[in-house]
N, C-alpha and C. Protein backbone atom coordinates (compact mmCIF):
# COMPACT_ATOMS: atom_id res chain seq x y z
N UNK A 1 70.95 39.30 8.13
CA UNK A 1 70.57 37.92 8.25
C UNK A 1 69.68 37.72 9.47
N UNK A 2 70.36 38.09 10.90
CA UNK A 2 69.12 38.28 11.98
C UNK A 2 68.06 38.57 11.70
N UNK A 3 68.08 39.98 11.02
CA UNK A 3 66.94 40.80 10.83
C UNK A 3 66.03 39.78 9.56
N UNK A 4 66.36 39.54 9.08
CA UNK A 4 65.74 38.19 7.95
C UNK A 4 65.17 37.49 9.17
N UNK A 5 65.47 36.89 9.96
CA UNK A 5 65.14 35.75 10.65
C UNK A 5 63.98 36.11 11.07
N UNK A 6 64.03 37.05 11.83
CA UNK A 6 63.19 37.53 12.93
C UNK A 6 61.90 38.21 12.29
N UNK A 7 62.06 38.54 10.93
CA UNK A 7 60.79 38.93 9.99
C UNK A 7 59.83 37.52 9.43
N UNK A 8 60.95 36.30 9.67
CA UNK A 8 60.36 35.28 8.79
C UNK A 8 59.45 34.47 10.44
N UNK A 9 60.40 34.57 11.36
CA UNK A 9 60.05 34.54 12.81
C UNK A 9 58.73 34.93 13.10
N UNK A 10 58.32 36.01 12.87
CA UNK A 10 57.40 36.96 12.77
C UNK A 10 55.58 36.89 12.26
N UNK A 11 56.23 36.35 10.93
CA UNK A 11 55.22 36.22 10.13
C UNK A 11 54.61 34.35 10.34
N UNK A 12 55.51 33.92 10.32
CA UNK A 12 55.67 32.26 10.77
C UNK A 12 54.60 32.21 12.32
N UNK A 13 54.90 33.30 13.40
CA UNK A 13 53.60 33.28 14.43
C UNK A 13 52.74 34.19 14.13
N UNK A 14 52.67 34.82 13.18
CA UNK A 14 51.03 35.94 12.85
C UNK A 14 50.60 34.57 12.15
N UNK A 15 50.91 34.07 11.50
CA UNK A 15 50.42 33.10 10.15
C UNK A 15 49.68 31.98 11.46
N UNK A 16 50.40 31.46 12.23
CA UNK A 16 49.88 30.76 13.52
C UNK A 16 48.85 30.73 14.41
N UNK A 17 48.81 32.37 14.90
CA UNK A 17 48.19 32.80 15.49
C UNK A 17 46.51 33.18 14.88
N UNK A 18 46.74 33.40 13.20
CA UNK A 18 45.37 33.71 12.22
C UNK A 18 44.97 32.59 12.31
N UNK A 19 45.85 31.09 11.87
CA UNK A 19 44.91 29.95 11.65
C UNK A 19 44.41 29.48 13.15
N UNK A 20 44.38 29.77 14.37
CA UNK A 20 44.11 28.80 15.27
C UNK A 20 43.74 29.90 16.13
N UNK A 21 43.38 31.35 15.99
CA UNK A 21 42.87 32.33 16.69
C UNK A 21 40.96 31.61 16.39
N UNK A 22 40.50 31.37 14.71
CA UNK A 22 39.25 31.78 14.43
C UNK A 22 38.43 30.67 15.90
N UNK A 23 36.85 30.63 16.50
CA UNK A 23 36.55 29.89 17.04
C UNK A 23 36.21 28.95 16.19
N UNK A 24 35.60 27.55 16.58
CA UNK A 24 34.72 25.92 15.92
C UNK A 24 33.96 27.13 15.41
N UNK A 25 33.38 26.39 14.78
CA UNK A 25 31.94 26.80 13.83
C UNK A 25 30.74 26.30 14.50
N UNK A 26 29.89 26.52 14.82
CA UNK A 26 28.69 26.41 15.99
C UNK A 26 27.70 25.70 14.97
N UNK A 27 27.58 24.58 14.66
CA UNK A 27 26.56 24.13 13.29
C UNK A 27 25.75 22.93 14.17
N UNK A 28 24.58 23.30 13.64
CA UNK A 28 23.11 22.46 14.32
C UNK A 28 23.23 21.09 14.09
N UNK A 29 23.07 20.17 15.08
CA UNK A 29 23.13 19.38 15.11
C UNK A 29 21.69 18.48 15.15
N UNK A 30 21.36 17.54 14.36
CA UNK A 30 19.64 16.93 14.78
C UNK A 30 20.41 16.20 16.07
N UNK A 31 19.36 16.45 17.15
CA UNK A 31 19.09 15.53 18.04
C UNK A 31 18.44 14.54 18.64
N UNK A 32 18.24 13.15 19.12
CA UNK A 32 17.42 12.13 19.04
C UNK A 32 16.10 12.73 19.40
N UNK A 33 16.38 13.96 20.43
CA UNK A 33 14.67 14.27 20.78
C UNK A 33 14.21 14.96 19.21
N UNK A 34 15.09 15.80 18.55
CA UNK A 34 14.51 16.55 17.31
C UNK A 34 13.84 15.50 16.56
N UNK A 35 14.41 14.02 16.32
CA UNK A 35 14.12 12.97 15.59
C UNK A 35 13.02 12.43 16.47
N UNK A 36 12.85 12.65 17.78
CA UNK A 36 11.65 11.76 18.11
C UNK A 36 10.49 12.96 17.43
N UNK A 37 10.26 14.25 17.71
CA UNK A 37 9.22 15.11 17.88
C UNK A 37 8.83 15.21 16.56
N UNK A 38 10.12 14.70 14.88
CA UNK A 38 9.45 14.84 14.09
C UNK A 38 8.29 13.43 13.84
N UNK A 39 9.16 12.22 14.64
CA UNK A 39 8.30 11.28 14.10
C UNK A 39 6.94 11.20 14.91
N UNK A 40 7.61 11.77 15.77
CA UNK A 40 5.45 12.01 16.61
C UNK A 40 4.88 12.53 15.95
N UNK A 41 5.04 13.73 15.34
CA UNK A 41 4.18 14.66 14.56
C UNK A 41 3.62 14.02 13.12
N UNK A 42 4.60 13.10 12.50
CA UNK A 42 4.00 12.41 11.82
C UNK A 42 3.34 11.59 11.36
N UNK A 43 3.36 10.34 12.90
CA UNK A 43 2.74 9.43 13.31
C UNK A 43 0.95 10.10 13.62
N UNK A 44 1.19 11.01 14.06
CA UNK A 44 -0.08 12.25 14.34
C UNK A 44 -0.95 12.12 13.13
N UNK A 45 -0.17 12.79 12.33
CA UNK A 45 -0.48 13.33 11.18
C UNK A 45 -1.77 12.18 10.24
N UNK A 46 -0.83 11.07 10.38
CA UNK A 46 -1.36 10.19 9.76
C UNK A 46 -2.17 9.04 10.46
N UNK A 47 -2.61 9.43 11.56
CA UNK A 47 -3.34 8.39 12.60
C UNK A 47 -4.87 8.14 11.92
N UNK A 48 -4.86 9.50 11.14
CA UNK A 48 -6.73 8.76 10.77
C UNK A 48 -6.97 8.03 9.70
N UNK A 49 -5.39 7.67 8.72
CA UNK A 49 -5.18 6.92 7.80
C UNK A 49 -4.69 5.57 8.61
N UNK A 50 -4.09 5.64 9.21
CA UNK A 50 -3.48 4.62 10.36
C UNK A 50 -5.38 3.58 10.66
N UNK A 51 -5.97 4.72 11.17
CA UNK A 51 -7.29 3.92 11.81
C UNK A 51 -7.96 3.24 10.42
N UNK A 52 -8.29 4.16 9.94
CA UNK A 52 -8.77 3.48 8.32
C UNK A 52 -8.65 2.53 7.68
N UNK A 53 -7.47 2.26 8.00
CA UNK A 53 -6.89 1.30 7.13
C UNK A 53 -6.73 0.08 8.38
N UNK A 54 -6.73 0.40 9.29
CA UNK A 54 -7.24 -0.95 10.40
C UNK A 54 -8.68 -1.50 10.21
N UNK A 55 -9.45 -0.58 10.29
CA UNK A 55 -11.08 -0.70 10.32
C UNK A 55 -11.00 -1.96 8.51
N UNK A 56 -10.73 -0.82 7.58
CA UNK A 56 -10.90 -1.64 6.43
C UNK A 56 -10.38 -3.36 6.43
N UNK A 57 -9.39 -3.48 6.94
CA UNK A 57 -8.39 -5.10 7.39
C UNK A 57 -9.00 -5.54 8.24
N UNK A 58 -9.58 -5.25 9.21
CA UNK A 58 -10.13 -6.41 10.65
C UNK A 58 -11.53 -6.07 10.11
N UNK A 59 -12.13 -5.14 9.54
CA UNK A 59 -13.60 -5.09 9.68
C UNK A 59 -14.43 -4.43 10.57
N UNK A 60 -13.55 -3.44 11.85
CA UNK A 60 -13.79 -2.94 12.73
C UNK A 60 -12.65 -2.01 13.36
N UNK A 61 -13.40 -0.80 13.85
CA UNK A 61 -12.26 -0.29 14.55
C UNK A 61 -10.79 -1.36 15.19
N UNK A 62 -9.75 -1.20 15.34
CA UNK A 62 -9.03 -1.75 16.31
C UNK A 62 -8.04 -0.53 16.83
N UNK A 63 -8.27 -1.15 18.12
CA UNK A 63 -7.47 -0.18 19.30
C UNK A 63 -5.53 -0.44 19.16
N UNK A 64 -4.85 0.47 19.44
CA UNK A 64 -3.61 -0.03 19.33
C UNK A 64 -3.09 1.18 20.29
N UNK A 65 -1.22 0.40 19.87
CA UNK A 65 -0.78 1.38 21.12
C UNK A 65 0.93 1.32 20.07
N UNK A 66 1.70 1.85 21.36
CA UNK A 66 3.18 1.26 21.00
C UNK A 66 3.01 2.12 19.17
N UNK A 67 2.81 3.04 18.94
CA UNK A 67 3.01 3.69 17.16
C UNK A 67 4.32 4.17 17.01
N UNK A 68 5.13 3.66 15.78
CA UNK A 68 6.25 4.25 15.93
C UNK A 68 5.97 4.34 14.48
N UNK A 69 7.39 5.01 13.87
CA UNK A 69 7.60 5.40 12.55
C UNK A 69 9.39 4.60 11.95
N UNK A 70 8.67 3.60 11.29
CA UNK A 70 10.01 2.57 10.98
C UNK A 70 10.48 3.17 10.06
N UNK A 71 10.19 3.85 9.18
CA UNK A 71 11.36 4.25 7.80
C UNK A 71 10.41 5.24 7.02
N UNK A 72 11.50 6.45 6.33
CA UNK A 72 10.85 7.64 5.53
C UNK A 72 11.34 7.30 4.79
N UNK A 73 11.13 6.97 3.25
CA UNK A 73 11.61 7.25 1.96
C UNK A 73 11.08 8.03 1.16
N UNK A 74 12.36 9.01 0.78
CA UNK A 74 11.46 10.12 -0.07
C UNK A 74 12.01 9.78 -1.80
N UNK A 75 10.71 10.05 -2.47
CA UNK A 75 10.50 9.65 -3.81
C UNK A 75 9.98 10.44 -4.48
N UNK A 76 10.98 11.05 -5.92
CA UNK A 76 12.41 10.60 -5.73
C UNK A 76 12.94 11.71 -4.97
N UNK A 77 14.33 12.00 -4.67
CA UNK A 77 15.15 12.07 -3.58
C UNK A 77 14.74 13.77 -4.08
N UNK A 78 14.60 14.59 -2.97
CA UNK A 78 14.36 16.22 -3.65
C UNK A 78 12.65 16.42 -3.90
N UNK A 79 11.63 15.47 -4.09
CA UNK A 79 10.34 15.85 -4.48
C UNK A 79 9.72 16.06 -2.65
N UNK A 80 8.50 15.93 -2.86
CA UNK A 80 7.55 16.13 -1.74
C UNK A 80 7.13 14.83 -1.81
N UNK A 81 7.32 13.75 -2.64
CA UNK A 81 6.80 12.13 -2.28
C UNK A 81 7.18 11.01 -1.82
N UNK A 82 7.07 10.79 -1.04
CA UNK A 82 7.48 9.82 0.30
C UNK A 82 6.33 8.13 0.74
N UNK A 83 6.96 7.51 1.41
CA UNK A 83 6.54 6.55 1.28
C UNK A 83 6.88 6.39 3.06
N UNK A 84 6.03 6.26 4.08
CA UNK A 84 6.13 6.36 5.33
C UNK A 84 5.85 4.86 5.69
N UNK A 85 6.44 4.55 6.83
CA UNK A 85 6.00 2.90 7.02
C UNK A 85 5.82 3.59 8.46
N UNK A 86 4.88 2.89 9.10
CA UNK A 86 4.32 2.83 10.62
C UNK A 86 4.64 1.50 11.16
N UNK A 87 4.32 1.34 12.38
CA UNK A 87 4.25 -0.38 13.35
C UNK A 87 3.14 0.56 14.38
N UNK A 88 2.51 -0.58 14.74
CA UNK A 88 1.67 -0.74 15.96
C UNK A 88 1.30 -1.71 16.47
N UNK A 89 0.85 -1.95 17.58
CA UNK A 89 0.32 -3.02 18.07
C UNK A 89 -0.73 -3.28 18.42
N UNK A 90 -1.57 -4.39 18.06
CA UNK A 90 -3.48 -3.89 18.05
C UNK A 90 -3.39 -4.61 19.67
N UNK A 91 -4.96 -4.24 19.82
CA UNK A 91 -5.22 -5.20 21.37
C UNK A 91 -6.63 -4.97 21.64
N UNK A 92 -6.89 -6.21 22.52
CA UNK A 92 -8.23 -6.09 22.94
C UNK A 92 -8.53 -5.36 23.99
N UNK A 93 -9.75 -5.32 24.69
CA UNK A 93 -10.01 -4.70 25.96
C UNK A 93 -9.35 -4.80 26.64
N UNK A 94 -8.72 -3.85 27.48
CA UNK A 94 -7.44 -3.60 28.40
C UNK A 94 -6.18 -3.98 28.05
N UNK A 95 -5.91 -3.76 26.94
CA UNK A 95 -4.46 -3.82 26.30
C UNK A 95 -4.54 -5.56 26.64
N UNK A 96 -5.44 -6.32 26.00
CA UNK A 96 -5.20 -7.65 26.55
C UNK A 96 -5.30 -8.10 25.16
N UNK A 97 -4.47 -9.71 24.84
CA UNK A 97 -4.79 -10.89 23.56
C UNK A 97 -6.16 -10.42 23.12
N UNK A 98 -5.87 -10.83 21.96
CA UNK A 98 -4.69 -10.88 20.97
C UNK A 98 -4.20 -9.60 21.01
N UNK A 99 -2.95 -10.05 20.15
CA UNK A 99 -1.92 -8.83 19.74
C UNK A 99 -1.40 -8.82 18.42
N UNK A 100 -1.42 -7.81 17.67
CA UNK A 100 -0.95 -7.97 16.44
C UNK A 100 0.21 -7.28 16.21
N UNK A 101 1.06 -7.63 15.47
CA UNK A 101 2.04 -6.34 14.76
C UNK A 101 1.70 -6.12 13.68
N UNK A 102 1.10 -4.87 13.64
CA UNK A 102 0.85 -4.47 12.12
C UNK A 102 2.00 -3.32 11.77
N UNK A 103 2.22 -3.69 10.33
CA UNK A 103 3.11 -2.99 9.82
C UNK A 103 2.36 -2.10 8.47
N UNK A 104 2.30 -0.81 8.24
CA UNK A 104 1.51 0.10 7.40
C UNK A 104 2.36 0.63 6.62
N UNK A 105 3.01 0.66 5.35
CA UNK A 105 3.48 1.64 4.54
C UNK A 105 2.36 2.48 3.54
N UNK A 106 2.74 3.90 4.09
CA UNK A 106 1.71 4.67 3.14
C UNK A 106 2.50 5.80 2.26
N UNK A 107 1.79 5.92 1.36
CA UNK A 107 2.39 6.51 -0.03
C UNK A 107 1.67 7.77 -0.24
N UNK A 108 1.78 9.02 -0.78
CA UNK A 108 1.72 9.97 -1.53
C UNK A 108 2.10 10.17 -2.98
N UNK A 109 2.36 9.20 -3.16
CA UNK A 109 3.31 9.15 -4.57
C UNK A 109 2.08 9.67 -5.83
N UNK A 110 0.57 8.88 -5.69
CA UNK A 110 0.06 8.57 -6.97
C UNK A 110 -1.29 9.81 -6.46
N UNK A 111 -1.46 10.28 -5.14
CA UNK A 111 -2.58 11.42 -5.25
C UNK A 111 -1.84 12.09 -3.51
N UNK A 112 -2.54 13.42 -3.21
CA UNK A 112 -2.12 14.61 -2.12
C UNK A 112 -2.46 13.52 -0.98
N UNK A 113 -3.92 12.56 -0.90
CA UNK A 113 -4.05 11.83 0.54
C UNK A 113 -2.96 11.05 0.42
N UNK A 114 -3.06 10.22 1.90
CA UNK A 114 -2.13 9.19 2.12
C UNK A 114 -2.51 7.77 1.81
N UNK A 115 -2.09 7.23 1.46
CA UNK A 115 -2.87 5.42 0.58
C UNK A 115 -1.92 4.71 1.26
N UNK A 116 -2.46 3.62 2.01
CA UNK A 116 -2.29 2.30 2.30
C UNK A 116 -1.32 1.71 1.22
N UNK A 117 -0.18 1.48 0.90
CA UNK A 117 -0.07 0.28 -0.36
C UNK A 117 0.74 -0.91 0.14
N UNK A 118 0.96 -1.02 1.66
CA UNK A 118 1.12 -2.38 1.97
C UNK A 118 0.94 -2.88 3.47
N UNK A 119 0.61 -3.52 4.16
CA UNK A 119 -0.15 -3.93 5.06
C UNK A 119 0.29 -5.69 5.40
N UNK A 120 0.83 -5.59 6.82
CA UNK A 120 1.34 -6.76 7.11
C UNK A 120 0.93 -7.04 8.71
N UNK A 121 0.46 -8.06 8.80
CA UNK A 121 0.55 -8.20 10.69
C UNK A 121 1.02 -9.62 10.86
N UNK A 122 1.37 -9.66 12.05
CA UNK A 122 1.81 -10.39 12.60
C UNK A 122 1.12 -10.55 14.50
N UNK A 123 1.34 -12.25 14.19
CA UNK A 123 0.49 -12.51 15.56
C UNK A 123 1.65 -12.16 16.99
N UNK A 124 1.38 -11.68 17.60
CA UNK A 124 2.13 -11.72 18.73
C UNK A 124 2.03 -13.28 19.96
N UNK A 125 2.89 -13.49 20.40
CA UNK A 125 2.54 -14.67 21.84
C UNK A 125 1.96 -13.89 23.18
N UNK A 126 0.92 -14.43 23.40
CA UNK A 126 0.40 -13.78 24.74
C UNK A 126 2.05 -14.02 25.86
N UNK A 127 1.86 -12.48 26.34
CA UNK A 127 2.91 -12.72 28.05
C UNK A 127 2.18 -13.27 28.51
N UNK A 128 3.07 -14.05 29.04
CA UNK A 128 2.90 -14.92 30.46
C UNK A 128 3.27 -13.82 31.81
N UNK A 129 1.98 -13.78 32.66
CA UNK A 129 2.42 -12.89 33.95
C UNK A 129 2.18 -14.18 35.07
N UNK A 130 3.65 -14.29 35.88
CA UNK A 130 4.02 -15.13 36.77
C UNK A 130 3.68 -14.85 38.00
């Protein structure tokens, strides 16, 4: 009966010792910088569609700043076609009024370039410097 015990004893801390010997599992994590460097690169990517499609709307180059990348949707979920939305902010000589928020969603969906298919701005309020 001891000898029972002390086998079941036994196996009861090998069985212990296997589950909580192995280490964590070391698995990649995205990080906010991984998420910034992809959206730079893509904001990049697409800056001469970005300008294009300013020039075509105002009628002229416009200067901007502040580019970020508001939302990726990929279409459909598993393909290579995506639908990218941008923001920027236009400005005049020396980052001065007006100011716009333009908002750019561009598509791949219907050919390989990138197409404009929606386009929004918004007026900004001049700062007041006190």
């Amino acid at each position: 009966m001891k000898k029972d015990l002390l086998i079941l004893g036994l196996l009861i801390l090998i069985a212990f010792l296997t589950l909580f010997s192995y280490l964590p599992v070391k698995a990649e994590t995205v990080t906010k910088n991984d998420v910034q460097l992809r959206d730079d690169l893509i904001f990049i990517m697409l800056y001469p569609s970005i300008q294009q499609e300013l020039k075509k709307q105002y009628g002229e180059i416009k200067q901007n700043m502040c580019g970020k990348i508001t939302q990726i949707k990929q279409l459909p979920i598993g393909s290579y076609l995506f639908n990218v939305t941008v923001q920027v902010t236009t400005f005049e000589s020396a980052h001065g009024p007006p100011n716009d928020l333009v908002t750019i969603t561009f598509s791949n969906e219907k050919t390989i370039e990138w197409q404009a298919i929606d386009f929004k701005k918004r007026r900004l309020k001049p700062k007041r410097i006190n």
